[in-house]
PDB file of N, CA and C in Angstrom:
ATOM      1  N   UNK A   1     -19.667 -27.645-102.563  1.00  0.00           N
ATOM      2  CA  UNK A   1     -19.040 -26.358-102.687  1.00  0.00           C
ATOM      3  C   UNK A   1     -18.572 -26.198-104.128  1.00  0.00           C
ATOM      4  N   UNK A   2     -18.846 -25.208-104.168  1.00  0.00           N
ATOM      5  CA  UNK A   2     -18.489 -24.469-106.141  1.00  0.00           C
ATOM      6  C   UNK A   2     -16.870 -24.704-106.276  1.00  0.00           C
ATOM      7  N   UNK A   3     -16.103 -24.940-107.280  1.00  0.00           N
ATOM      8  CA  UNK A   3     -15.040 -24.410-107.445  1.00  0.00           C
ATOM      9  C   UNK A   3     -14.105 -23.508-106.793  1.00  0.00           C
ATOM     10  N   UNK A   4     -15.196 -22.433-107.155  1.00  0.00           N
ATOM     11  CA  UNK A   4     -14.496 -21.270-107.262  1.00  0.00           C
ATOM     12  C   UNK A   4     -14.576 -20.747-105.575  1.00  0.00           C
ATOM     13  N   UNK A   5     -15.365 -21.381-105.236  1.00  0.00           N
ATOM     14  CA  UNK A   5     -15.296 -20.753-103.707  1.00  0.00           C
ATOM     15  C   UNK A   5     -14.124 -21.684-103.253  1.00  0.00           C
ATOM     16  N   UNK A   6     -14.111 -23.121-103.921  1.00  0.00           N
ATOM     17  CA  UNK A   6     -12.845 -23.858-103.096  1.00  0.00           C
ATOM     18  C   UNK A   6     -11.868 -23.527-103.407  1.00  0.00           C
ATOM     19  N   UNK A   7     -11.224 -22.776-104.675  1.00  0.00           N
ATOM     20  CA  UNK A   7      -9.975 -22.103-105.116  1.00  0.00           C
ATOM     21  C   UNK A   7      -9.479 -20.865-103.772  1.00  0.00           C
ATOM     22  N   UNK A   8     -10.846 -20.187-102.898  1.00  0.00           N
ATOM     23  CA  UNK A   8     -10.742 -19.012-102.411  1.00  0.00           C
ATOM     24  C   UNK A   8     -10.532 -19.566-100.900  1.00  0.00           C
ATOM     25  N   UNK A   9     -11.082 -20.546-100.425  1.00  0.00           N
ATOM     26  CA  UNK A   9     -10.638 -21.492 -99.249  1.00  0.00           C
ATOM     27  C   UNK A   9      -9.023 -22.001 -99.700  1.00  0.00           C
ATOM     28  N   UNK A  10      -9.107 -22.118-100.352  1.00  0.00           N
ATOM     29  CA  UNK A  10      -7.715 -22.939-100.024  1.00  0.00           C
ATOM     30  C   UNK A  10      -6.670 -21.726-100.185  1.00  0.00           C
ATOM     31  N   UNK A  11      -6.802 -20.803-100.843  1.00  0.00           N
ATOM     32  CA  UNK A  11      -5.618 -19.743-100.868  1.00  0.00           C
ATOM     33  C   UNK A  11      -5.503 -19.685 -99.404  1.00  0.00           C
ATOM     34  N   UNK A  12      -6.716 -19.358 -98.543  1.00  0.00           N
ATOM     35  CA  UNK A  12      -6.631 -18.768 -97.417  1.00  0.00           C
ATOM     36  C   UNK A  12      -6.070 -20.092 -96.308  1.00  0.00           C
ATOM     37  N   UNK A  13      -6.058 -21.085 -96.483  1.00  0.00           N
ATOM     38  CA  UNK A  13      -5.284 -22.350 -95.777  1.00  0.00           C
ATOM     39  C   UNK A  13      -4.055 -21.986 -95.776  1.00  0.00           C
ATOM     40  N   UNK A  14      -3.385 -22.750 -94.696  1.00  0.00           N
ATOM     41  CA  UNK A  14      -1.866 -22.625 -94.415  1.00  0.00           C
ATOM     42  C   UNK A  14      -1.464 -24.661 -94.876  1.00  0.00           C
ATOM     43  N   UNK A  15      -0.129 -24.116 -94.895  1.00  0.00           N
ATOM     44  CA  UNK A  15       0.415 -25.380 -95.779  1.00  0.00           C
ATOM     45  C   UNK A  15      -0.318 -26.372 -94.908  1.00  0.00           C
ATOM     46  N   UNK A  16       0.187 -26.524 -93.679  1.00  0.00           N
ATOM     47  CA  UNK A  16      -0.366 -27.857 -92.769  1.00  0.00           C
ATOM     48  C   UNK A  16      -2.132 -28.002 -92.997  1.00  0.00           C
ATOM     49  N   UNK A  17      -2.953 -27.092 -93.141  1.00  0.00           N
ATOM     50  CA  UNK A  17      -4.239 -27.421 -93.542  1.00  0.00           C
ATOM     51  C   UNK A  17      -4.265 -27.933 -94.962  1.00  0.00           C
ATOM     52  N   UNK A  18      -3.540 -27.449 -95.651  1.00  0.00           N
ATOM     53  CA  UNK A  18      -4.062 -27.688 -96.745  1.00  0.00           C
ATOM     54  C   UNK A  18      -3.598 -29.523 -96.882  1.00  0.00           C
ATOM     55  N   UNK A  19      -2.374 -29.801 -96.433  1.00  0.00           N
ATOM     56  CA  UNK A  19      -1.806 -31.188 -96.079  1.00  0.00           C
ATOM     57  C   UNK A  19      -3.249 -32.209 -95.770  1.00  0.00           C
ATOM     58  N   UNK A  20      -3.151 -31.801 -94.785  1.00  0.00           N
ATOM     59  CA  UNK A  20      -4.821 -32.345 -93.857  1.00  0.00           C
ATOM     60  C   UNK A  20      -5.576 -32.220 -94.523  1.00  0.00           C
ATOM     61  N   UNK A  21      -6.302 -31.528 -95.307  1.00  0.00           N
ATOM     62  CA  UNK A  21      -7.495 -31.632 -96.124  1.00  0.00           C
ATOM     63  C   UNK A  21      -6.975 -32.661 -97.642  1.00  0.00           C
ATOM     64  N   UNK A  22      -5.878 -32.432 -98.334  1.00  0.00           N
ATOM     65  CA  UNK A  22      -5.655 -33.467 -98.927  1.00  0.00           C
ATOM     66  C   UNK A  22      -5.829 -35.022 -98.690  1.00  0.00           C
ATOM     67  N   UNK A  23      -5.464 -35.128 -97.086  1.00  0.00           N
ATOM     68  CA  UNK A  23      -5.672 -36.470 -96.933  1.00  0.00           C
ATOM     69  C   UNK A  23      -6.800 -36.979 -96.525  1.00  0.00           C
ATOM     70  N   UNK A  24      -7.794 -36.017 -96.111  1.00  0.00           N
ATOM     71  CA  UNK A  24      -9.057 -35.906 -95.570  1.00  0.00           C
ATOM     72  C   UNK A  24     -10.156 -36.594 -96.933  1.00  0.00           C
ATOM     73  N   UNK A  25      -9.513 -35.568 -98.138  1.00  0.00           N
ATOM     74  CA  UNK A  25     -10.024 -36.184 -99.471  1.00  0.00           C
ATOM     75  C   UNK A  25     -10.061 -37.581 -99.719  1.00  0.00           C
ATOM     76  N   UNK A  26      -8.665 -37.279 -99.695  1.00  0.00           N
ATOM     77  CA  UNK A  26      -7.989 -39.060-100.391  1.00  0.00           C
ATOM     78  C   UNK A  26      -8.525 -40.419 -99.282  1.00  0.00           C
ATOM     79  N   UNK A  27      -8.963 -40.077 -98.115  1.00  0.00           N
ATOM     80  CA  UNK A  27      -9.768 -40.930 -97.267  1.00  0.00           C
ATOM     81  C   UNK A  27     -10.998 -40.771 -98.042  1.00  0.00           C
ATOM     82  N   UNK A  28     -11.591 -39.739 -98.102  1.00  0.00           N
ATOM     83  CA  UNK A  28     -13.061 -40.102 -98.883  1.00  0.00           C
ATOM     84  C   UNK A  28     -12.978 -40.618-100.011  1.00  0.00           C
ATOM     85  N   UNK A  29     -12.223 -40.269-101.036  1.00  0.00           N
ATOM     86  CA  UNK A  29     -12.201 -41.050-102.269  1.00  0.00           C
ATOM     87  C   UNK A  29     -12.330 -42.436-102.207  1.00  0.00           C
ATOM     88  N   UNK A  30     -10.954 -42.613-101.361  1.00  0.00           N
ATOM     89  CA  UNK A  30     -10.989 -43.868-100.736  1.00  0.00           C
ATOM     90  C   UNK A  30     -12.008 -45.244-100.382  1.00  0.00           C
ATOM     91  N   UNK A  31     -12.652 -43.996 -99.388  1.00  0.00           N
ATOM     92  CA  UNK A  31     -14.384 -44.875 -99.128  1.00  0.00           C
ATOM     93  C   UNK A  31     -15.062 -44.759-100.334  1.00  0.00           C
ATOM     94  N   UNK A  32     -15.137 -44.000-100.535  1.00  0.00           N
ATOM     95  CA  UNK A  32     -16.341 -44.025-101.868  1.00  0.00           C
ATOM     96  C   UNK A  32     -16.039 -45.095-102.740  1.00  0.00           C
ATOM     97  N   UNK A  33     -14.608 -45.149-103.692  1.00  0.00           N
ATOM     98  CA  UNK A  33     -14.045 -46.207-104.639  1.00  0.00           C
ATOM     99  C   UNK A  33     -14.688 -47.264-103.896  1.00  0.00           C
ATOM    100  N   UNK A  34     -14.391 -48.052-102.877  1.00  0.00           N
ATOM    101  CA  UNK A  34     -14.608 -48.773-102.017  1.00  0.00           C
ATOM    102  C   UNK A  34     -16.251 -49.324-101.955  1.00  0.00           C
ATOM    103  N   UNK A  35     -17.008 -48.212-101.665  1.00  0.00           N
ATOM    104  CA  UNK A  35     -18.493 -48.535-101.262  1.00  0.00           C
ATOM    105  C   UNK A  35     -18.755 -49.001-102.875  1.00  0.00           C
ATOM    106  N   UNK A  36     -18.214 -48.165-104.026  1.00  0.00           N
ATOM    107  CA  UNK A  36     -19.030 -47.950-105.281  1.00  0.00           C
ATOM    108  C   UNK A  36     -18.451 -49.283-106.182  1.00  0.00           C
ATOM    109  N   UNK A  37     -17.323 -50.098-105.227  1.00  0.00           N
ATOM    110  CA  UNK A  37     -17.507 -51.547-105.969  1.00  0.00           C
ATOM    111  C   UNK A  37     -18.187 -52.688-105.759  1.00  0.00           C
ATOM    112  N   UNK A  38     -18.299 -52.533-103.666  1.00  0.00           N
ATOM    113  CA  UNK A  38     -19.125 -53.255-103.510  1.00  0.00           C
ATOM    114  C   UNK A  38     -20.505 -53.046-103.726  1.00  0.00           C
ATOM    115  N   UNK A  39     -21.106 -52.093-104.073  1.00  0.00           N
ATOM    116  CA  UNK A  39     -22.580 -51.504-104.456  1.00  0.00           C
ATOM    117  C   UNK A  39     -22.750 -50.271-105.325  1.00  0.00           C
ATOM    118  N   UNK A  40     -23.454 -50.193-105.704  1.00  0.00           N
ATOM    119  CA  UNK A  40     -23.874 -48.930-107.112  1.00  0.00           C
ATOM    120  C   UNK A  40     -23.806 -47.829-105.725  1.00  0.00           C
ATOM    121  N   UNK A  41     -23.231 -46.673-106.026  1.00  0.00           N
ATOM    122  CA  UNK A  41     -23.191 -45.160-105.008  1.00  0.00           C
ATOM    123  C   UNK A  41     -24.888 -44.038-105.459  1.00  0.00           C
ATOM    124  N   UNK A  42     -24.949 -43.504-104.688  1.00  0.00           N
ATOM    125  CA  UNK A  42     -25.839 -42.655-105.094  1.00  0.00           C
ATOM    126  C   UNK A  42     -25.524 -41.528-106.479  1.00  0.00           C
ATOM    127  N   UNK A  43     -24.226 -40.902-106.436  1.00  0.00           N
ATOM    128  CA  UNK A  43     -24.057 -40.178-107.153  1.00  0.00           C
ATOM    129  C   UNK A  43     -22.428 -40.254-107.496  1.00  0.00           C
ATOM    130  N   UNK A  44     -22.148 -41.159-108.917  1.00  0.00           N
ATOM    131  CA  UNK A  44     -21.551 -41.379-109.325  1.00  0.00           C
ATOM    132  C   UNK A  44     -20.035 -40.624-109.671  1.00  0.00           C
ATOM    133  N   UNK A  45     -20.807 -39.029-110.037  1.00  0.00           N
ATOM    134  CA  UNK A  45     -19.752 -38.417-110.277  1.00  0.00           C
ATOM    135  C   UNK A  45     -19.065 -37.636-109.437  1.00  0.00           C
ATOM    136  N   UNK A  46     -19.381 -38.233-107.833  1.00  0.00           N
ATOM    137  CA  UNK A  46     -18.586 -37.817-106.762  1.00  0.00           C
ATOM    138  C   UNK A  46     -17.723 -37.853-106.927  1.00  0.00           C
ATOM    139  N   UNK A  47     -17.205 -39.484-107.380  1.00  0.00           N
ATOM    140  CA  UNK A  47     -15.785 -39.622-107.501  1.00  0.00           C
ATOM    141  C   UNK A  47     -15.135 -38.329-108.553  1.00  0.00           C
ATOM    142  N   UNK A  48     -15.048 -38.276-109.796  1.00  0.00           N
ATOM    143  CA  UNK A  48     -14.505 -37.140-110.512  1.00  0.00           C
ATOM    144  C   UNK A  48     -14.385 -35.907-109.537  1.00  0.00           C
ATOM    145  N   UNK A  49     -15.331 -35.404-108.811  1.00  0.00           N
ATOM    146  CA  UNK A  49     -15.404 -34.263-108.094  1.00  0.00           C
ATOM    147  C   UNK A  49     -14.341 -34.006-107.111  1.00  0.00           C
ATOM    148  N   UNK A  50     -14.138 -35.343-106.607  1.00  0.00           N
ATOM    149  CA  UNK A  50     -13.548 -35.104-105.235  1.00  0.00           C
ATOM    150  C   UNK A  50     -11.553 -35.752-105.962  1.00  0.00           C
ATOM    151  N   UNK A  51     -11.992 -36.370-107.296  1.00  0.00           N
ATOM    152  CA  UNK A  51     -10.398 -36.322-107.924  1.00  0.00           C
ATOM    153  C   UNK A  51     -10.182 -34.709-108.275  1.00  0.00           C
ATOM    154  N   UNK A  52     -10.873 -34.453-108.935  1.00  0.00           N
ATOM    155  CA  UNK A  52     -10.463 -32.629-109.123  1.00  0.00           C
ATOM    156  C   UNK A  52     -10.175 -31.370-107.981  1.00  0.00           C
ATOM    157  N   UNK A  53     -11.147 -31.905-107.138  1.00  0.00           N
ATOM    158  CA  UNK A  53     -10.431 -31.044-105.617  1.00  0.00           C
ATOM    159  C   UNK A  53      -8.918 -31.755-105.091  1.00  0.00           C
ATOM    160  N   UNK A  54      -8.544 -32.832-104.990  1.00  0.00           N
ATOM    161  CA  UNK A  54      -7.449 -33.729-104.761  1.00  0.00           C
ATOM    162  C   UNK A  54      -6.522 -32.864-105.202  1.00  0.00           C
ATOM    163  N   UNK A  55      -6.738 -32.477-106.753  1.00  0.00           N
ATOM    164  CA  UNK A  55      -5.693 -32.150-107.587  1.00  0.00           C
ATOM    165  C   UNK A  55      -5.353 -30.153-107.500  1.00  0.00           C
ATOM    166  N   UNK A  56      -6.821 -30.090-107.003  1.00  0.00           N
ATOM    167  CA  UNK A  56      -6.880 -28.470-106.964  1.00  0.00           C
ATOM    168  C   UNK A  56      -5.772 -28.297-105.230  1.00  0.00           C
ATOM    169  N   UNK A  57      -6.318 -29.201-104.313  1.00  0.00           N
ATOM    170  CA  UNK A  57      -5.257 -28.835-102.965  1.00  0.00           C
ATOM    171  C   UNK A  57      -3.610 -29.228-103.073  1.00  0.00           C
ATOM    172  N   UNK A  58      -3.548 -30.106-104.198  1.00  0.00           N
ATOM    173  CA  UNK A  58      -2.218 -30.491-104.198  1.00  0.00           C
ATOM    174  C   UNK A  58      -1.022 -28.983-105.074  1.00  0.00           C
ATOM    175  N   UNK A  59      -2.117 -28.804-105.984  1.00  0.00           N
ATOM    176  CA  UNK A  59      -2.150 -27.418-107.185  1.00  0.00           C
ATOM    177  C   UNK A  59      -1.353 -26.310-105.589  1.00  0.00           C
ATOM    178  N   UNK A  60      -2.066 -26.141-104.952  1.00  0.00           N
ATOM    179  CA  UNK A  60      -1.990 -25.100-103.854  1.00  0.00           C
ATOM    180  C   UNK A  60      -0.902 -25.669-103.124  1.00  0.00           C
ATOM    181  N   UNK A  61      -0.702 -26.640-102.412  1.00  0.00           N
ATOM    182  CA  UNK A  61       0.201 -26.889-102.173  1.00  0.00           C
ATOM    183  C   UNK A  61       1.676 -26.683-102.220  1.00  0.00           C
ATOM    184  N   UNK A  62       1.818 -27.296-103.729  1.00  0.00           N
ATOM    185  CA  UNK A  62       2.726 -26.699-104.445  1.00  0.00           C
ATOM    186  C   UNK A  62       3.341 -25.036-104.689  1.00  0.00           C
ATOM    187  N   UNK A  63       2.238 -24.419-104.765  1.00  0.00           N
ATOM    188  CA  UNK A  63       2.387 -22.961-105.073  1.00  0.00           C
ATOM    189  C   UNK A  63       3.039 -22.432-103.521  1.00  0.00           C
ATOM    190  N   UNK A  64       2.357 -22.772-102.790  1.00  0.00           N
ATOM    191  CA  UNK A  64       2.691 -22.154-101.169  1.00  0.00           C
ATOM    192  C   UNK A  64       3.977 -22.415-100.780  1.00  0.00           C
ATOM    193  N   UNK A  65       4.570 -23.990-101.373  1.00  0.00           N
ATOM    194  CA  UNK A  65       6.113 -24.414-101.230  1.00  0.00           C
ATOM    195  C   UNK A  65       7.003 -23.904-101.830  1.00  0.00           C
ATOM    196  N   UNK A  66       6.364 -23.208-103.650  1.00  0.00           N
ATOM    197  CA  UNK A  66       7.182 -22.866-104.038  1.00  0.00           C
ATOM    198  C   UNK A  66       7.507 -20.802-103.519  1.00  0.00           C
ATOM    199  N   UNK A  67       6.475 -20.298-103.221  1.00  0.00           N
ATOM    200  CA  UNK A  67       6.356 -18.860-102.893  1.00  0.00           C
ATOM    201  C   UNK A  67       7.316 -18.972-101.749  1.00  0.00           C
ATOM    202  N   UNK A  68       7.178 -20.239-100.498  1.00  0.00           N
ATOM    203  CA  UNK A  68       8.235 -19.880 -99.143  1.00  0.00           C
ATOM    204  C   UNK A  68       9.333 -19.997 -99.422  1.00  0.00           C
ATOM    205  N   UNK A  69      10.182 -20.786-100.479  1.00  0.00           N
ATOM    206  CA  UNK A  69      10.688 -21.186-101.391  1.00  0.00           C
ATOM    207  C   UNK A  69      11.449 -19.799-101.569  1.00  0.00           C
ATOM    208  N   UNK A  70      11.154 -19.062-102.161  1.00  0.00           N
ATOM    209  CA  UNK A  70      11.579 -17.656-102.913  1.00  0.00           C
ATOM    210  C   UNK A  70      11.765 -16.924-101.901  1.00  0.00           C
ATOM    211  N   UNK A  71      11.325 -17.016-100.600  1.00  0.00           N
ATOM    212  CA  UNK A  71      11.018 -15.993 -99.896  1.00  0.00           C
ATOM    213  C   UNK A  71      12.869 -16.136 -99.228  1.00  0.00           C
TER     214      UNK A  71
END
């Protein structure tokens, strides 16, 4: 998935999804780090990919805590 479509998914998530998909990540990262020491991975720059979504749901996160926050 593009960026920019995942910037437009995650607006539309509610805090508890977006929670869950953070950790959903951080399990895959997880495996992957994992597989890609004990053996070469197919495509290396998964890892980067799936650190930048990590950081893009946590990004959202934040924003949604701070908007209920104000409210």
């Amino acid at each position: 998935m593009k960026a920019k479509e995942f910037k437009e998914n995650l607006n539309k998530m509610s805090l508890e999804e977006l929670k869950k998909e953070e950790s959903n990540l951080k399990e895959e990262l997880f495996r992957l780090r994992f597989k890609n020491a004990t053996s070469p991975i197919e495509n290396p720059m998964k890892l980067r990919f799936l650190k930048r979504d990590i950081a893009r749901v946590k990004t959202a996160i934040r924003a949604k805590e701070i908007a209920e926050g104000q409210q």
